[in-house]
C-alpha atoms as a PDB file:
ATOM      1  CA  UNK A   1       1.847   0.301  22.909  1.00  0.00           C
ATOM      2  CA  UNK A   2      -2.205  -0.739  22.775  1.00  0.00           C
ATOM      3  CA  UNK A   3      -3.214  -3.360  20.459  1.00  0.00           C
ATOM      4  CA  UNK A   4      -5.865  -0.772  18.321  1.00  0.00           C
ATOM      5  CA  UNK A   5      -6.853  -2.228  15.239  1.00  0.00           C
ATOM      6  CA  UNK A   6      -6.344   0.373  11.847  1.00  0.00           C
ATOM      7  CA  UNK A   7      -7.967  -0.620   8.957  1.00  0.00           C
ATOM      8  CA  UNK A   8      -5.685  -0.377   6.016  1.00  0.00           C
ATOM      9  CA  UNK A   9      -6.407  -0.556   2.132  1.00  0.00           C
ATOM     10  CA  UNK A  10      -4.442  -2.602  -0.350  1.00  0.00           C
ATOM     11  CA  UNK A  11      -5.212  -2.827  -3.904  1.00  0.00           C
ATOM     12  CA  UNK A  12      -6.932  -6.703  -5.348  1.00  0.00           C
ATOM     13  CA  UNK A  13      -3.343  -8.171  -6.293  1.00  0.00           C
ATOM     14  CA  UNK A  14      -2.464  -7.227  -3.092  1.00  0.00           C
ATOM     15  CA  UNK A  15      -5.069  -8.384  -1.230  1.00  0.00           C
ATOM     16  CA  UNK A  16      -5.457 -11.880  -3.274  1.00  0.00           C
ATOM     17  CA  UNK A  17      -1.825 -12.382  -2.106  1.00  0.00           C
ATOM     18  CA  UNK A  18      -2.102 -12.315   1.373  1.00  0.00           C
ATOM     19  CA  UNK A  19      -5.164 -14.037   1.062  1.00  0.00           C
ATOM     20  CA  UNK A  20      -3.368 -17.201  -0.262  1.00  0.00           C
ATOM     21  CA  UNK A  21       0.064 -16.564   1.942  1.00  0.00           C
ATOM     22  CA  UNK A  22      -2.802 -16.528   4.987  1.00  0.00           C
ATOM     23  CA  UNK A  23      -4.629 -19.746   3.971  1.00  0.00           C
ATOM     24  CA  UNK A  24      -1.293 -21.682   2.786  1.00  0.00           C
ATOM     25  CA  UNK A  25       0.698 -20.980   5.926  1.00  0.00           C
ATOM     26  CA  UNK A  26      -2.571 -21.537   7.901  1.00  0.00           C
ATOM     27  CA  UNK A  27      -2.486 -18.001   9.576  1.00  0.00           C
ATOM     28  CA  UNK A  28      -4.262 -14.897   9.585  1.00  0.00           C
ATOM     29  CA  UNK A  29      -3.888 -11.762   6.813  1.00  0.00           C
ATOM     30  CA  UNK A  30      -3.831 -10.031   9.445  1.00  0.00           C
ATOM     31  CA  UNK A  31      -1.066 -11.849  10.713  1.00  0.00           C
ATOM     32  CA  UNK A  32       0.400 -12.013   7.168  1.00  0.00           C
ATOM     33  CA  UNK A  33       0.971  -8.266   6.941  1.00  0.00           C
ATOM     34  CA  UNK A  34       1.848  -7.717  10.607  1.00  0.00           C
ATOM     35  CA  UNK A  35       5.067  -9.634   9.547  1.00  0.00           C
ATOM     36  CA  UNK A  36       5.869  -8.417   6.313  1.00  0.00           C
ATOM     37  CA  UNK A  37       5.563  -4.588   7.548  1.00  0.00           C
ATOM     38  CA  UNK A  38       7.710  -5.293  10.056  1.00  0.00           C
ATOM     39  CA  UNK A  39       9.981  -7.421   7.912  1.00  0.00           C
ATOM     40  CA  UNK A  40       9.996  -4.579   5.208  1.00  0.00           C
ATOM     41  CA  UNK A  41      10.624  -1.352   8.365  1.00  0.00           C
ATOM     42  CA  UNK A  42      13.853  -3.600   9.560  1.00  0.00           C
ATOM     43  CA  UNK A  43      15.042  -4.165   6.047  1.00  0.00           C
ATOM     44  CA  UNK A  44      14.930  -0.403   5.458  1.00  0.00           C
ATOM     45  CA  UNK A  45      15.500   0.681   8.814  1.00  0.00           C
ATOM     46  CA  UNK A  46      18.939   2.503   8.187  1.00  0.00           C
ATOM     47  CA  UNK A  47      16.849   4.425   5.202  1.00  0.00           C
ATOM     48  CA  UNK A  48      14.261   5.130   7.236  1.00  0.00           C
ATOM     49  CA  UNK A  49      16.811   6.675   9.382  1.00  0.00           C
ATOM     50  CA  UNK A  50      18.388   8.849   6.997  1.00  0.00           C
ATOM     51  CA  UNK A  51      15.307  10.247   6.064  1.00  0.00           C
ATOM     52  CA  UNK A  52      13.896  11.193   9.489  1.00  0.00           C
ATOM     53  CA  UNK A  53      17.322  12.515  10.910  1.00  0.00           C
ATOM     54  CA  UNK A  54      17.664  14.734   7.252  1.00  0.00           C
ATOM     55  CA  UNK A  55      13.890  16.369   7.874  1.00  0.00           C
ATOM     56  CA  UNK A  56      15.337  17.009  11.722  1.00  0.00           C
ATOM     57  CA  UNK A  57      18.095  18.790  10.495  1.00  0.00           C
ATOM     58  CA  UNK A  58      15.864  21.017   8.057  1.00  0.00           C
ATOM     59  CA  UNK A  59      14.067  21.808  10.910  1.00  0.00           C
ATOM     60  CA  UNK A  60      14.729  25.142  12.822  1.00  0.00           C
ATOM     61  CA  UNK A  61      11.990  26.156  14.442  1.00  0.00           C
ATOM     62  CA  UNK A  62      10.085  28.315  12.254  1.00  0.00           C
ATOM     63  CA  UNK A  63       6.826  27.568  10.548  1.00  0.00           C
ATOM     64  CA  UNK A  64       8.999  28.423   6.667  1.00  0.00           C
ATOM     65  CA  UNK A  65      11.122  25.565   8.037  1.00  0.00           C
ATOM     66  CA  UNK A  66       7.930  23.373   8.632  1.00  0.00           C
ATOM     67  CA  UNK A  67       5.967  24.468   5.689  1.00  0.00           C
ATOM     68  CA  UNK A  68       8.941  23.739   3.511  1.00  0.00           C
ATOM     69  CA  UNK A  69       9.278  20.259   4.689  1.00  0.00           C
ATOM     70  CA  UNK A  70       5.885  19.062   4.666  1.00  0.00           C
ATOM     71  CA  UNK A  71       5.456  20.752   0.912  1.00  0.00           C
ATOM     72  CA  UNK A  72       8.979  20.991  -0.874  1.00  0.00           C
ATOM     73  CA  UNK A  73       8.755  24.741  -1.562  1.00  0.00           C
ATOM     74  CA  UNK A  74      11.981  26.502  -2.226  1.00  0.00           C
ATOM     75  CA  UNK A  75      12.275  29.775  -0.997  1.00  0.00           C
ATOM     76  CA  UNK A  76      11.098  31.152  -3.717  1.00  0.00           C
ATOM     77  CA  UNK A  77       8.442  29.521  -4.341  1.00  0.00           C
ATOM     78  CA  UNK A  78       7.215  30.605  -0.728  1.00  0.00           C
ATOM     79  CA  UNK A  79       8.326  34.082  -1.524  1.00  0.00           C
ATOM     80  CA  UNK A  80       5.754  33.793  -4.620  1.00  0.00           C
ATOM     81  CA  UNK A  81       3.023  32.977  -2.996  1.00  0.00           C
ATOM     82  CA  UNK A  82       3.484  36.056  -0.066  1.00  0.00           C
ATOM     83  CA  UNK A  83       6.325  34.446   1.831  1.00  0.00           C
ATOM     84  CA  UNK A  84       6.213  33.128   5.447  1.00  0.00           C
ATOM     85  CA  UNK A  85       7.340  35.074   9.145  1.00  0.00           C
ATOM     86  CA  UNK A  86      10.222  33.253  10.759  1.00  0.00           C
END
């Protein structure tokens, strides 16, 4: 995978504590977060998981399938608002 560079936002606590973790291990923020993502991803890996193979198995094929995972409608809901085809 390329080395791109995404900008990402952080609130001022959050910031102000990678700032000092950078300067008083005498690395990078950059370098700060790198590690704690991927810290935090293997930590909650079997979560992670869990939640991808569960929005798999909701999955069938149909946009109503897709629609309801991205928003959480029941069928109902979607039936509401002028239902879905397939």
């Amino acid at each position: 995978m390329p080395n791109a560079l995404s900008p990402i936002k952080v609130d001022a606590s959050t910031d102000e504590l990678i700032s000092h973790a950078a300067h008083f291990l005498g690395t990078s923020k950059k370098h700060i977060v790198n590690d704690a993502v991927r810290e935090y991803v293997e930590r909650h890996r079997d979560e992670i998981q869990e939640a991808a193979l569960e929005a798999l198995r909701t999955l069938d094929g149909t946009t109503k399938s897709a629609v309801q995972l991205l928003t959480g409608a029941t069928d109902a809901e979607l039936d509401e608002l002028g239902g879905l085809r397939g």
